[in-house]
C-alpha atoms as a PDB file:
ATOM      1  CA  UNK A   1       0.000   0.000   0.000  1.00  0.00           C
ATOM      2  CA  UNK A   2       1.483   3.402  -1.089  1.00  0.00           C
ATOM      3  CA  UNK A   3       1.234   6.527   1.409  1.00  0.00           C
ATOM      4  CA  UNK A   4       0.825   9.865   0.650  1.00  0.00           C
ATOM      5  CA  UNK A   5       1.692  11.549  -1.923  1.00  0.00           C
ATOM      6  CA  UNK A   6       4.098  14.817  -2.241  1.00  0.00           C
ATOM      7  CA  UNK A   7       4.072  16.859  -5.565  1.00  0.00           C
ATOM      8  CA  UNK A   8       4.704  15.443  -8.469  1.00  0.00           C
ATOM      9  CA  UNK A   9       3.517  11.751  -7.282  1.00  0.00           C
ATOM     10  CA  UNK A  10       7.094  11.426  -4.739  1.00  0.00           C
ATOM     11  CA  UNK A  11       6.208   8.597  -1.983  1.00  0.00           C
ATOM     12  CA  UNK A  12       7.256   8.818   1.355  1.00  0.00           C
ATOM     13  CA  UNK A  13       8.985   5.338   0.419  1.00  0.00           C
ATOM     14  CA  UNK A  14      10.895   6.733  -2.631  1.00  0.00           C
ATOM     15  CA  UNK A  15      12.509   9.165  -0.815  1.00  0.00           C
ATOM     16  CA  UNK A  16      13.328   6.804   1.865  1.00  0.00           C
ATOM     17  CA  UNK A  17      14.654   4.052  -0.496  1.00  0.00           C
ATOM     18  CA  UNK A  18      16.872   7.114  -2.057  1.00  0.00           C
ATOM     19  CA  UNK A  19      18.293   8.230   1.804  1.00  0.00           C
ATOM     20  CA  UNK A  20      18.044   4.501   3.424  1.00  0.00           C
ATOM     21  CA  UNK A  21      22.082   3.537   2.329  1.00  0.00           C
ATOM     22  CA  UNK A  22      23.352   6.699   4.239  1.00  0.00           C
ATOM     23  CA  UNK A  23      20.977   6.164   6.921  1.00  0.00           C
ATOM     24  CA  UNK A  24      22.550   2.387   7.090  1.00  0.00           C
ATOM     25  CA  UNK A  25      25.969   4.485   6.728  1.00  0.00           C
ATOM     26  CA  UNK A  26      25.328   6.811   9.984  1.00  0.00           C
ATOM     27  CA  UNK A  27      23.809   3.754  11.962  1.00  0.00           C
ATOM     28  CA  UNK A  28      27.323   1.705  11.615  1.00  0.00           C
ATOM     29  CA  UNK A  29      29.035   5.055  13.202  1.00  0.00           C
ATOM     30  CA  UNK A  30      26.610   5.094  15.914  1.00  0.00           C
ATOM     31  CA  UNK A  31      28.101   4.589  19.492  1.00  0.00           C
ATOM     32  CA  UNK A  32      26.007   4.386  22.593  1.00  0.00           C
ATOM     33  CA  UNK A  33      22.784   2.191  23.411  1.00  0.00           C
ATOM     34  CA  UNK A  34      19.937   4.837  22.751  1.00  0.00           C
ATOM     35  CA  UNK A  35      19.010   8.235  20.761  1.00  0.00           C
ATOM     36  CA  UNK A  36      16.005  10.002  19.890  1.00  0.00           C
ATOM     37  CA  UNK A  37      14.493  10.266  15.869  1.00  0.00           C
ATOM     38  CA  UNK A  38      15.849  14.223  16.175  1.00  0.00           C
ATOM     39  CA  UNK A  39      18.814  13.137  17.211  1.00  0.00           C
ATOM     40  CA  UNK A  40      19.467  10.896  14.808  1.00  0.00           C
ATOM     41  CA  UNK A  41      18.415  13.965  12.069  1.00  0.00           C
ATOM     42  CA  UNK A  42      20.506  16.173  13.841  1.00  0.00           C
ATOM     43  CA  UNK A  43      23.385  13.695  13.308  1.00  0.00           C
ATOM     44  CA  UNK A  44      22.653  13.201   9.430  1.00  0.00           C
ATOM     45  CA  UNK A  45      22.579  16.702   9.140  1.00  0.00           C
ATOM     46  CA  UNK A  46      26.467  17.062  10.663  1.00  0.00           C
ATOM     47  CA  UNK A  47      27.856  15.587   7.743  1.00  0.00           C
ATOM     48  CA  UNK A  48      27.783  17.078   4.102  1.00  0.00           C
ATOM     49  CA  UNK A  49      26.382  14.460   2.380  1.00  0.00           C
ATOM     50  CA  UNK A  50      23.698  14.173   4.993  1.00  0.00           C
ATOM     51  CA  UNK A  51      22.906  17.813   5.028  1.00  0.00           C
ATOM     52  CA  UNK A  52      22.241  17.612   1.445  1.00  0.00           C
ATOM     53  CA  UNK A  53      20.415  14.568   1.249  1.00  0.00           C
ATOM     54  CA  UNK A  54      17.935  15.857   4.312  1.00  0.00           C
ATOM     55  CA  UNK A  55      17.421  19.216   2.194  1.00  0.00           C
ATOM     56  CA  UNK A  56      17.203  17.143  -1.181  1.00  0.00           C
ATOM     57  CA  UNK A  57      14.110  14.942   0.633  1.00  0.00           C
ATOM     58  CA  UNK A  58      11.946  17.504   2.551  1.00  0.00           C
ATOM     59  CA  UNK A  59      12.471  19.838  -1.224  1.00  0.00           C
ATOM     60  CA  UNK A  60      11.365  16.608  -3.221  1.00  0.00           C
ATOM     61  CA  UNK A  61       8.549  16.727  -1.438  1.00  0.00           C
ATOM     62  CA  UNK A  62       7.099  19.639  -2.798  1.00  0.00           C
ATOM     63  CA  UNK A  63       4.924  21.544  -0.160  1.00  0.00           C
ATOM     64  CA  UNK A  64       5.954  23.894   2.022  1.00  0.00           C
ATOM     65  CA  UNK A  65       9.063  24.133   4.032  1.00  0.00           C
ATOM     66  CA  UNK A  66       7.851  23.179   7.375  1.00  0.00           C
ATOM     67  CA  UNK A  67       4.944  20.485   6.096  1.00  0.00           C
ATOM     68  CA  UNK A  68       7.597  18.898   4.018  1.00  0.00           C
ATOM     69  CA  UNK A  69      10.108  18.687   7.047  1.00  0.00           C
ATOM     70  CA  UNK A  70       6.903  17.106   9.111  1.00  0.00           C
ATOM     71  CA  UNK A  71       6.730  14.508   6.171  1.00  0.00           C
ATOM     72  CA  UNK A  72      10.586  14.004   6.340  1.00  0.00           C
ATOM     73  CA  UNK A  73      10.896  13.957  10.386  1.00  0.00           C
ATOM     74  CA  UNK A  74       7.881  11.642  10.924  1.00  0.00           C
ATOM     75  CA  UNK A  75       7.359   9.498   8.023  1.00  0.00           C
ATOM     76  CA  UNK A  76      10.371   9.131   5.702  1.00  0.00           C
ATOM     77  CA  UNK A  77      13.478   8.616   8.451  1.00  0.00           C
ATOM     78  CA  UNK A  78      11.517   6.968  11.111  1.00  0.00           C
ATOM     79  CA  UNK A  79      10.685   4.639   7.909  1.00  0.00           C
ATOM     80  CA  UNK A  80      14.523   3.862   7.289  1.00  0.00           C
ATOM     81  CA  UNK A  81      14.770   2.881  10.942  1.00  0.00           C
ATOM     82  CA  UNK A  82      11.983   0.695  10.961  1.00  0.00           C
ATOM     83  CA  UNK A  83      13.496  -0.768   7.972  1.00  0.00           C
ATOM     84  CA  UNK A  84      17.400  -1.440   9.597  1.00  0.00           C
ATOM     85  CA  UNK A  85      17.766  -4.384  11.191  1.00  0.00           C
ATOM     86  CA  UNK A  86      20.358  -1.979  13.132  1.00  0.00           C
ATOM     87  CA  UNK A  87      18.354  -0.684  15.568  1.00  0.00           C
ATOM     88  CA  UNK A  88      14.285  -1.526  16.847  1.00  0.00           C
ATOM     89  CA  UNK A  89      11.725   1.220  17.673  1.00  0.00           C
ATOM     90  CA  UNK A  90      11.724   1.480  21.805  1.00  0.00           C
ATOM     91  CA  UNK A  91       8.366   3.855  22.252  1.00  0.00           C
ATOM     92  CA  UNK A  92       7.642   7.822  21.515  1.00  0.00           C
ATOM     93  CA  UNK A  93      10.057   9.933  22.756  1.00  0.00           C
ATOM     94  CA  UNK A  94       7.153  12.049  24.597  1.00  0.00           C
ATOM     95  CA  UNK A  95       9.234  15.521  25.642  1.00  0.00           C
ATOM     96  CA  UNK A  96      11.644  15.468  23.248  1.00  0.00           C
ATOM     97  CA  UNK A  97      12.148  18.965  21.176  1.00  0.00           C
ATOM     98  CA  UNK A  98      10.772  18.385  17.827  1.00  0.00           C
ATOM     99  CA  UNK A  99       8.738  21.101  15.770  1.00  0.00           C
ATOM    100  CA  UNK A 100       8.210  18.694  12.934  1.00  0.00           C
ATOM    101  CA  UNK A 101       6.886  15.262  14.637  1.00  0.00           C
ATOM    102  CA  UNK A 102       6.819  13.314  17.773  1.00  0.00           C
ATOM    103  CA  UNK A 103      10.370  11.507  17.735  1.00  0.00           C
ATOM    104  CA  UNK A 104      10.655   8.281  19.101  1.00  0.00           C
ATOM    105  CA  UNK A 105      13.321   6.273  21.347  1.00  0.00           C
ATOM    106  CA  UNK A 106      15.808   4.006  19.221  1.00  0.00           C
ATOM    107  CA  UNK A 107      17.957   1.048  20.445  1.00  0.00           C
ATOM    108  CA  UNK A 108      21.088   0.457  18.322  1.00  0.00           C
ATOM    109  CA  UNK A 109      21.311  -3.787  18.098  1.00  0.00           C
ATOM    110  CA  UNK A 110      24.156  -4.866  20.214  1.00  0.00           C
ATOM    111  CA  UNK A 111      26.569  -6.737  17.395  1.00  0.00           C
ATOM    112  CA  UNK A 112      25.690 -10.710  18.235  1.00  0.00           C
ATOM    113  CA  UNK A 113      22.107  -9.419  17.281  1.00  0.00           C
END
């Protein structure tokens, strides 16, 4: 079943398959047990190709700056996550700073997962 659709016909799913290798990328750099959807955009935006990729998605999109990022911080990374067998979804990240979406906790897989 497809999902909404931006301008020009984009799925949330095409622009995830198109980010989900440097989302794989970032995950493998990853230290720690735990970190937050915005904090995993937050890293993705540190690096270059990152940066560009995250402004590349949220313009694909189409709409507006801010509804496009909503579309981008709640649909299309949390998507690549779900799809890593990396890390696993650990609950809503309830008071965590977001103005595009309500992040959620993330659990990186220890390695003998």
């Amino acid at each position: 079943m497809q999902g909404h659709l931006g301008k020009d016909g984009v799925t949330v799913e095409q622009i995830a398959d198109d980010l989900q290798q440097l989302v794989e990328s970032l995950l493998l750099r990853l230290e720690g047990e735990m970190f937050t959807t915005i904090q995993f955009i937050d890293i993705l935006q540190s690096v270059p190709e990152g940066q560009a990729a995250y402004e590349g998605a949220w313009r694909r999109w189409g709409e507006q700056e801010h509804a496009s990022k909503m579309v981008i911080h709640g649909q299309v990374i949390p998507l690549n996550l779900r799809r890593s067998r990396l890390v696993s979804w650990e609950g809503y990240a309830y008071g965590e700073e977001d103005e595009y979406a309500v992040p959620a906790w993330w659990k990186l897989a220890s390695p003998h997962e």
